[in-house]
C-alpha atoms as a PDB file:
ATOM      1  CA  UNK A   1       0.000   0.000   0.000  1.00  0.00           C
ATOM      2  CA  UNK A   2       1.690   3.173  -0.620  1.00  0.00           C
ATOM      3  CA  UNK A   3       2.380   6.480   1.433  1.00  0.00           C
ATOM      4  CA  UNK A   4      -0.732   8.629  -0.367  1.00  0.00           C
ATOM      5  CA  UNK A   5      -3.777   5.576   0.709  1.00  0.00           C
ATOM      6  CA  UNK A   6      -2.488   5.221   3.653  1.00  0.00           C
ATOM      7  CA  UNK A   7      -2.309   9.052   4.517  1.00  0.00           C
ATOM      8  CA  UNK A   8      -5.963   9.281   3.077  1.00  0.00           C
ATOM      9  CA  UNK A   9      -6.918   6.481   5.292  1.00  0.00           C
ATOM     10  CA  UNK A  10      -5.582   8.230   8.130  1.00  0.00           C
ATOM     11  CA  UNK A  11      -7.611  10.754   7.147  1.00  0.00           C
ATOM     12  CA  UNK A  12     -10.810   9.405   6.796  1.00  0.00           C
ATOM     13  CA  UNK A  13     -10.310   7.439  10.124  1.00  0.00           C
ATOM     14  CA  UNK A  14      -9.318  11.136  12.173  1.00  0.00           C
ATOM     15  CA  UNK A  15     -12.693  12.294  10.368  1.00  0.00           C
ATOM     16  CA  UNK A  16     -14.856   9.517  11.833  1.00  0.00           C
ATOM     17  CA  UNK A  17     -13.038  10.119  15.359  1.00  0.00           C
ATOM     18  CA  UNK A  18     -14.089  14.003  15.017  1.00  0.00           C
ATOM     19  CA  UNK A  19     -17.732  12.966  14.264  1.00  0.00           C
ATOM     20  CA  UNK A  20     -17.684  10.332  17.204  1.00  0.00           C
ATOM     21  CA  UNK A  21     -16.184  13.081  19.376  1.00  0.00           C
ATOM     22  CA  UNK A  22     -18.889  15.838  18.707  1.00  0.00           C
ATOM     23  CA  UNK A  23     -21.283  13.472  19.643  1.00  0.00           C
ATOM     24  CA  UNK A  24     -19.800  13.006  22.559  1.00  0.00           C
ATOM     25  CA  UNK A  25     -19.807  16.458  22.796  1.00  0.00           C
ATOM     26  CA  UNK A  26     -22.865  17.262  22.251  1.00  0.00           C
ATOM     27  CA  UNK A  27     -24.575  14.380  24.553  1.00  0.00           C
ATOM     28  CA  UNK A  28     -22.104  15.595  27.490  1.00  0.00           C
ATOM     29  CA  UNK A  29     -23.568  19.293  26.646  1.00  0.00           C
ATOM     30  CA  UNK A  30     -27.490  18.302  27.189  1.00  0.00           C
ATOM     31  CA  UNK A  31     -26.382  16.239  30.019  1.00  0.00           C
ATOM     32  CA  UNK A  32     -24.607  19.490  31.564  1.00  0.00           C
ATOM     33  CA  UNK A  33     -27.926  21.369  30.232  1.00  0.00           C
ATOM     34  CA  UNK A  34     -30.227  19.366  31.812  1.00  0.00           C
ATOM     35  CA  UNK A  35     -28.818  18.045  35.557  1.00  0.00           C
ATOM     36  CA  UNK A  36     -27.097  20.261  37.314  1.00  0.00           C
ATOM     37  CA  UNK A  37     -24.018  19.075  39.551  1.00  0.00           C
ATOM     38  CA  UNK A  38     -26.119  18.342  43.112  1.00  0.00           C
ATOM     39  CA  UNK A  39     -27.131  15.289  41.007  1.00  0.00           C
ATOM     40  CA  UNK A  40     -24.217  14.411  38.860  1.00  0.00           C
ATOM     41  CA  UNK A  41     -22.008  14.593  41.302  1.00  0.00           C
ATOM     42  CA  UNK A  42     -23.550  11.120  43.597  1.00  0.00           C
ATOM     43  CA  UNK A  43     -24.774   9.759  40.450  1.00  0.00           C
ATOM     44  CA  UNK A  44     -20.885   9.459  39.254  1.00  0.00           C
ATOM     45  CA  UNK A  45     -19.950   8.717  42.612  1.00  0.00           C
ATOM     46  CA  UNK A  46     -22.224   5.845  43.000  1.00  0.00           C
ATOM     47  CA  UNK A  47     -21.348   4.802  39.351  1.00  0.00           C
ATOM     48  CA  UNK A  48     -17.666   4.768  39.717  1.00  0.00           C
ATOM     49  CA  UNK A  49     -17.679   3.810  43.972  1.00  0.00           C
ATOM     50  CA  UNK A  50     -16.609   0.181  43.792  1.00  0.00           C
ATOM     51  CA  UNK A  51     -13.694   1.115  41.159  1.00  0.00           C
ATOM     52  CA  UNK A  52     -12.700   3.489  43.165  1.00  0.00           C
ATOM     53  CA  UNK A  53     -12.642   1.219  46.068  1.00  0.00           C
ATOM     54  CA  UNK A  54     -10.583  -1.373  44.055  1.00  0.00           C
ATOM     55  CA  UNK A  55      -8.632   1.057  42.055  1.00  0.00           C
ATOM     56  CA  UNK A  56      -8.369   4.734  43.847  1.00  0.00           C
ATOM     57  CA  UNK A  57      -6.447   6.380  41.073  1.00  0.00           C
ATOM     58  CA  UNK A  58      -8.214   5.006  37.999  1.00  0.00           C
ATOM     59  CA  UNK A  59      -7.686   7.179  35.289  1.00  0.00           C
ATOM     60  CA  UNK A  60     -11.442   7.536  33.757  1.00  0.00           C
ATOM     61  CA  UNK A  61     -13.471   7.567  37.601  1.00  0.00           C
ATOM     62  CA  UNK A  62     -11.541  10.237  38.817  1.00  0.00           C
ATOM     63  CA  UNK A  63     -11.694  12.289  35.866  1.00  0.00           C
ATOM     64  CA  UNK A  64     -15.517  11.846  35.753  1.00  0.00           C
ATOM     65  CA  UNK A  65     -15.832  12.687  39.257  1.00  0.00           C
ATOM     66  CA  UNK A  66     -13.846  16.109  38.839  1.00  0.00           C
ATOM     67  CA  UNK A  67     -15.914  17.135  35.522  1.00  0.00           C
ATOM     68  CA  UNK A  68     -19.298  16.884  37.521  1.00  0.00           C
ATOM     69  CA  UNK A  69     -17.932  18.976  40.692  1.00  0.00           C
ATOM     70  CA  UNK A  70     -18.333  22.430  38.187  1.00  0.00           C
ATOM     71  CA  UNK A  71     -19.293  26.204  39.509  1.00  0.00           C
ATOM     72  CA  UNK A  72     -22.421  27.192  37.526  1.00  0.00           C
ATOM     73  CA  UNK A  73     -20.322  29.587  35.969  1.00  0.00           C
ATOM     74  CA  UNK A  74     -18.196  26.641  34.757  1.00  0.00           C
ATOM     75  CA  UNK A  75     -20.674  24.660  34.001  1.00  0.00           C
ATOM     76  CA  UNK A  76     -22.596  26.977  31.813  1.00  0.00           C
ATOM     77  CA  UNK A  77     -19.424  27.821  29.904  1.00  0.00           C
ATOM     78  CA  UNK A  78     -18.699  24.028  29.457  1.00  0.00           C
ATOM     79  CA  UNK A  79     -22.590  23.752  28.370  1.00  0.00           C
ATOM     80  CA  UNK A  80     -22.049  26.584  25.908  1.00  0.00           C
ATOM     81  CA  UNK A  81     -18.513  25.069  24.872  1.00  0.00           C
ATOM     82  CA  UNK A  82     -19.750  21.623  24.482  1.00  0.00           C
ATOM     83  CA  UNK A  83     -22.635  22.256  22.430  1.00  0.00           C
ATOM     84  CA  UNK A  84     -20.961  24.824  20.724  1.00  0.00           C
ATOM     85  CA  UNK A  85     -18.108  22.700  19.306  1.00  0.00           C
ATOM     86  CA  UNK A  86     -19.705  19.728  19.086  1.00  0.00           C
ATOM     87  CA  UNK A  87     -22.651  20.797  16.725  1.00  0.00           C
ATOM     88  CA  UNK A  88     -19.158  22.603  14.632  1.00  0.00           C
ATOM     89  CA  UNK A  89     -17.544  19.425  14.842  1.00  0.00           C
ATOM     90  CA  UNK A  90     -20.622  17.297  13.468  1.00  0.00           C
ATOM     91  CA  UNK A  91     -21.136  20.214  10.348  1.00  0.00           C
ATOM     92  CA  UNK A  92     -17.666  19.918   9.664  1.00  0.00           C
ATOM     93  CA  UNK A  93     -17.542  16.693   9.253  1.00  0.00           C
ATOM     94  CA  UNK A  94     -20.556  16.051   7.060  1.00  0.00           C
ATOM     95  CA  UNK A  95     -19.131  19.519   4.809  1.00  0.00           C
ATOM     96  CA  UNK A  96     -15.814  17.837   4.713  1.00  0.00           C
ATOM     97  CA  UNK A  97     -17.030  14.021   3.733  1.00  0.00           C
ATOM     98  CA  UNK A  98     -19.370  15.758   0.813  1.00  0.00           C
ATOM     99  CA  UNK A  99     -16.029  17.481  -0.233  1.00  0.00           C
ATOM    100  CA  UNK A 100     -17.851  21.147  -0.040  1.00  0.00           C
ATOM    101  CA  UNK A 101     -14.790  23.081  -0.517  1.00  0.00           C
ATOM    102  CA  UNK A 102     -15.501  25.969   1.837  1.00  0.00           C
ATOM    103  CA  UNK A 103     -15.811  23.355   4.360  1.00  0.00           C
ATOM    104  CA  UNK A 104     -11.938  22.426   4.213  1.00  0.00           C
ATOM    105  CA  UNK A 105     -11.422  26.210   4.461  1.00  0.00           C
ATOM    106  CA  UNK A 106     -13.509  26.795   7.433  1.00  0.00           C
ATOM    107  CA  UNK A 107     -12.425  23.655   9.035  1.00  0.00           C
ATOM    108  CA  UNK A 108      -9.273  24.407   8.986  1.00  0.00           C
ATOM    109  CA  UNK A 109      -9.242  28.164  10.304  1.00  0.00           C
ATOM    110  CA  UNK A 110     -11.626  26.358  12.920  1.00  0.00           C
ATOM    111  CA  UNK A 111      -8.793  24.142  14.008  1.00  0.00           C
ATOM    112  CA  UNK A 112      -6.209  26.434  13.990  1.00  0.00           C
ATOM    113  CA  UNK A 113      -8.401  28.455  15.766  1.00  0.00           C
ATOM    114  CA  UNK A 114      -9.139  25.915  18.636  1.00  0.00           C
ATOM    115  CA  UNK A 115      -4.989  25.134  18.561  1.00  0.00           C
ATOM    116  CA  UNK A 116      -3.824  28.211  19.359  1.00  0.00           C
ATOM    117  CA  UNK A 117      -6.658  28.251  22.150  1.00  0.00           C
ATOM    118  CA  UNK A 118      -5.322  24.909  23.680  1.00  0.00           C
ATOM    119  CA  UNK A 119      -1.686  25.602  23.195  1.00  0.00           C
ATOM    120  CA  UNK A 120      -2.331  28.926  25.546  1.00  0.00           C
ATOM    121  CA  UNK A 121      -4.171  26.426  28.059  1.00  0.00           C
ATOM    122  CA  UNK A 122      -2.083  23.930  28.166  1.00  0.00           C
ATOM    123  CA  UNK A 123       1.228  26.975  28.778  1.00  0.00           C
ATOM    124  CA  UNK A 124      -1.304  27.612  31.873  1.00  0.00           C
ATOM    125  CA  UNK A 125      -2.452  24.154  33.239  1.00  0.00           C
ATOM    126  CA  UNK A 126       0.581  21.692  31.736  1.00  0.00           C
ATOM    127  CA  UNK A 127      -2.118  19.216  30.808  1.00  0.00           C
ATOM    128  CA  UNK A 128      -1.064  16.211  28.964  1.00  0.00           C
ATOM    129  CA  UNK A 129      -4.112  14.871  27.723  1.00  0.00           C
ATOM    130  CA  UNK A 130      -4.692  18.508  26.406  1.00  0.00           C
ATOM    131  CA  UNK A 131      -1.486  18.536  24.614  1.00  0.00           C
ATOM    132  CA  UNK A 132      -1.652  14.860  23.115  1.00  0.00           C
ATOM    133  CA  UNK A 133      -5.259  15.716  21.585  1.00  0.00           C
ATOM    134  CA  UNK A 134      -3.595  19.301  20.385  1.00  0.00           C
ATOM    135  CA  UNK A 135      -0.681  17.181  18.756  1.00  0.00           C
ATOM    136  CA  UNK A 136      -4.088  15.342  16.999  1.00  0.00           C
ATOM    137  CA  UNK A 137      -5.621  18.370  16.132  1.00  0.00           C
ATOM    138  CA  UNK A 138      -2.324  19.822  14.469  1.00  0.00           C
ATOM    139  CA  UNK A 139      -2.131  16.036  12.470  1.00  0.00           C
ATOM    140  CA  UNK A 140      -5.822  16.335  11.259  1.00  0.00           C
ATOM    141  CA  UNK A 141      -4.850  19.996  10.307  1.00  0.00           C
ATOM    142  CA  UNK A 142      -1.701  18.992   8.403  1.00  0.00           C
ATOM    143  CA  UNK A 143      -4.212  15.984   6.835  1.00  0.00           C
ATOM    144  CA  UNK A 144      -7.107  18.401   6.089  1.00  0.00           C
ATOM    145  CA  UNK A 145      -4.492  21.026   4.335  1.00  0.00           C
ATOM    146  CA  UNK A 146      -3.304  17.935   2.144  1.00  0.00           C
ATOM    147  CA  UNK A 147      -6.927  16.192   1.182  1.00  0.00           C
ATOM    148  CA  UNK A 148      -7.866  20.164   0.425  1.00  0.00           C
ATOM    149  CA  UNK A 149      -5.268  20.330  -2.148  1.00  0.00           C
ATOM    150  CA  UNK A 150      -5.897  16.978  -3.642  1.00  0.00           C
ATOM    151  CA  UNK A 151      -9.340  17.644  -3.955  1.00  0.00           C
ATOM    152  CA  UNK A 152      -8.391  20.766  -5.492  1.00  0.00           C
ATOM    153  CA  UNK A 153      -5.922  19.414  -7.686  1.00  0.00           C
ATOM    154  CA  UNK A 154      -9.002  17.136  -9.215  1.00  0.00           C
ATOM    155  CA  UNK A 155     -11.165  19.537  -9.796  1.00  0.00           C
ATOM    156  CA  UNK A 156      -8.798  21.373 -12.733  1.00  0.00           C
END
Protein backbone atom coordinates (compact mmCIF):
# COMPACT_ATOMS: atom_id res chain seq x y z
CA UNK A 1 0.00 0.00 0.00
CA UNK A 2 1.69 3.17 -0.62
CA UNK A 3 2.38 6.48 1.43
CA UNK A 4 -0.73 8.63 -0.37
CA UNK A 5 -3.78 5.58 0.71
CA UNK A 6 -2.49 5.22 3.65
CA UNK A 7 -2.31 9.05 4.52
CA UNK A 8 -5.96 9.28 3.08
CA UNK A 9 -6.92 6.48 5.29
CA UNK A 10 -5.58 8.23 8.13
CA UNK A 11 -7.61 10.75 7.15
CA UNK A 12 -10.81 9.41 6.80
CA UNK A 13 -10.31 7.44 10.12
CA UNK A 14 -9.32 11.14 12.17
CA UNK A 15 -12.69 12.29 10.37
CA UNK A 16 -14.86 9.52 11.83
CA UNK A 17 -13.04 10.12 15.36
CA UNK A 18 -14.09 14.00 15.02
CA UNK A 19 -17.73 12.97 14.26
CA UNK A 20 -17.68 10.33 17.20
CA UNK A 21 -16.18 13.08 19.38
CA UNK A 22 -18.89 15.84 18.71
CA UNK A 23 -21.28 13.47 19.64
CA UNK A 24 -19.80 13.01 22.56
CA UNK A 25 -19.81 16.46 22.80
CA UNK A 26 -22.86 17.26 22.25
CA UNK A 27 -24.57 14.38 24.55
CA UNK A 28 -22.10 15.60 27.49
CA UNK A 29 -23.57 19.29 26.65
CA UNK A 30 -27.49 18.30 27.19
CA UNK A 31 -26.38 16.24 30.02
CA UNK A 32 -24.61 19.49 31.56
CA UNK A 33 -27.93 21.37 30.23
CA UNK A 34 -30.23 19.37 31.81
CA UNK A 35 -28.82 18.05 35.56
CA UNK A 36 -27.10 20.26 37.31
CA UNK A 37 -24.02 19.08 39.55
CA UNK A 38 -26.12 18.34 43.11
CA UNK A 39 -27.13 15.29 41.01
CA UNK A 40 -24.22 14.41 38.86
CA UNK A 41 -22.01 14.59 41.30
CA UNK A 42 -23.55 11.12 43.60
CA UNK A 43 -24.77 9.76 40.45
CA UNK A 44 -20.89 9.46 39.25
CA UNK A 45 -19.95 8.72 42.61
CA UNK A 46 -22.22 5.85 43.00
CA UNK A 47 -21.35 4.80 39.35
CA UNK A 48 -17.67 4.77 39.72
CA UNK A 49 -17.68 3.81 43.97
CA UNK A 50 -16.61 0.18 43.79
CA UNK A 51 -13.69 1.12 41.16
CA UNK A 52 -12.70 3.49 43.17
CA UNK A 53 -12.64 1.22 46.07
CA UNK A 54 -10.58 -1.37 44.05
CA UNK A 55 -8.63 1.06 42.06
CA UNK A 56 -8.37 4.73 43.85
CA UNK A 57 -6.45 6.38 41.07
CA UNK A 58 -8.21 5.01 38.00
CA UNK A 59 -7.69 7.18 35.29
CA UNK A 60 -11.44 7.54 33.76
CA UNK A 61 -13.47 7.57 37.60
CA UNK A 62 -11.54 10.24 38.82
CA UNK A 63 -11.69 12.29 35.87
CA UNK A 64 -15.52 11.85 35.75
CA UNK A 65 -15.83 12.69 39.26
CA UNK A 66 -13.85 16.11 38.84
CA UNK A 67 -15.91 17.14 35.52
CA UNK A 68 -19.30 16.88 37.52
CA UNK A 69 -17.93 18.98 40.69
CA UNK A 70 -18.33 22.43 38.19
CA UNK A 71 -19.29 26.20 39.51
CA UNK A 72 -22.42 27.19 37.53
CA UNK A 73 -20.32 29.59 35.97
CA UNK A 74 -18.20 26.64 34.76
CA UNK A 75 -20.67 24.66 34.00
CA UNK A 76 -22.60 26.98 31.81
CA UNK A 77 -19.42 27.82 29.90
CA UNK A 78 -18.70 24.03 29.46
CA UNK A 79 -22.59 23.75 28.37
CA UNK A 80 -22.05 26.58 25.91
CA UNK A 81 -18.51 25.07 24.87
CA UNK A 82 -19.75 21.62 24.48
CA UNK A 83 -22.64 22.26 22.43
CA UNK A 84 -20.96 24.82 20.72
CA UNK A 85 -18.11 22.70 19.31
CA UNK A 86 -19.70 19.73 19.09
CA UNK A 87 -22.65 20.80 16.72
CA UNK A 88 -19.16 22.60 14.63
CA UNK A 89 -17.54 19.43 14.84
CA UNK A 90 -20.62 17.30 13.47
CA UNK A 91 -21.14 20.21 10.35
CA UNK A 92 -17.67 19.92 9.66
CA UNK A 93 -17.54 16.69 9.25
CA UNK A 94 -20.56 16.05 7.06
CA UNK A 95 -19.13 19.52 4.81
CA UNK A 96 -15.81 17.84 4.71
CA UNK A 97 -17.03 14.02 3.73
CA UNK A 98 -19.37 15.76 0.81
CA UNK A 99 -16.03 17.48 -0.23
CA UNK A 100 -17.85 21.15 -0.04
CA UNK A 101 -14.79 23.08 -0.52
CA UNK A 102 -15.50 25.97 1.84
CA UNK A 103 -15.81 23.36 4.36
CA UNK A 104 -11.94 22.43 4.21
CA UNK A 105 -11.42 26.21 4.46
CA UNK A 106 -13.51 26.79 7.43
CA UNK A 107 -12.43 23.65 9.04
CA UNK A 108 -9.27 24.41 8.99
CA UNK A 109 -9.24 28.16 10.30
CA UNK A 110 -11.63 26.36 12.92
CA UNK A 111 -8.79 24.14 14.01
CA UNK A 112 -6.21 26.43 13.99
CA UNK A 113 -8.40 28.46 15.77
CA UNK A 114 -9.14 25.91 18.64
CA UNK A 115 -4.99 25.13 18.56
CA UNK A 116 -3.82 28.21 19.36
CA UNK A 117 -6.66 28.25 22.15
CA UNK A 118 -5.32 24.91 23.68
CA UNK A 119 -1.69 25.60 23.19
CA UNK A 120 -2.33 28.93 25.55
CA UNK A 121 -4.17 26.43 28.06
CA UNK A 122 -2.08 23.93 28.17
CA UNK A 123 1.23 26.97 28.78
CA UNK A 124 -1.30 27.61 31.87
CA UNK A 125 -2.45 24.15 33.24
CA UNK A 126 0.58 21.69 31.74
CA UNK A 127 -2.12 19.22 30.81
CA UNK A 128 -1.06 16.21 28.96
CA UNK A 129 -4.11 14.87 27.72
CA UNK A 130 -4.69 18.51 26.41
CA UNK A 131 -1.49 18.54 24.61
CA UNK A 132 -1.65 14.86 23.11
CA UNK A 133 -5.26 15.72 21.59
CA UNK A 134 -3.59 19.30 20.38
CA UNK A 135 -0.68 17.18 18.76
CA UNK A 136 -4.09 15.34 17.00
CA UNK A 137 -5.62 18.37 16.13
CA UNK A 138 -2.32 19.82 14.47
CA UNK A 139 -2.13 16.04 12.47
CA UNK A 140 -5.82 16.33 11.26
CA UNK A 141 -4.85 20.00 10.31
CA UNK A 142 -1.70 18.99 8.40
CA UNK A 143 -4.21 15.98 6.84
CA UNK A 144 -7.11 18.40 6.09
CA UNK A 145 -4.49 21.03 4.33
CA UNK A 146 -3.30 17.93 2.14
CA UNK A 147 -6.93 16.19 1.18
CA UNK A 148 -7.87 20.16 0.42
CA UNK A 149 -5.27 20.33 -2.15
CA UNK A 150 -5.90 16.98 -3.64
CA UNK A 151 -9.34 17.64 -3.95
CA UNK A 152 -8.39 20.77 -5.49
CA UNK A 153 -5.92 19.41 -7.69
CA UNK A 154 -9.00 17.14 -9.21
CA UNK A 155 -11.16 19.54 -9.80
CA UNK A 156 -8.80 21.37 -12.73
Amino acid sequence: MNIKKVLHQIFHISIFIKAVDGLIEIIAGLVLLLFNTDFLTPLAERIFKEELIENPSDFLANITLQSTQLSPAAQHFAVVYLLTHGILKIGIVLGVWHKRKETYQFAAAFLAILIIIQTIRIINTHSIILSFLTAIDFLILCLLYREYKLHKHKKK
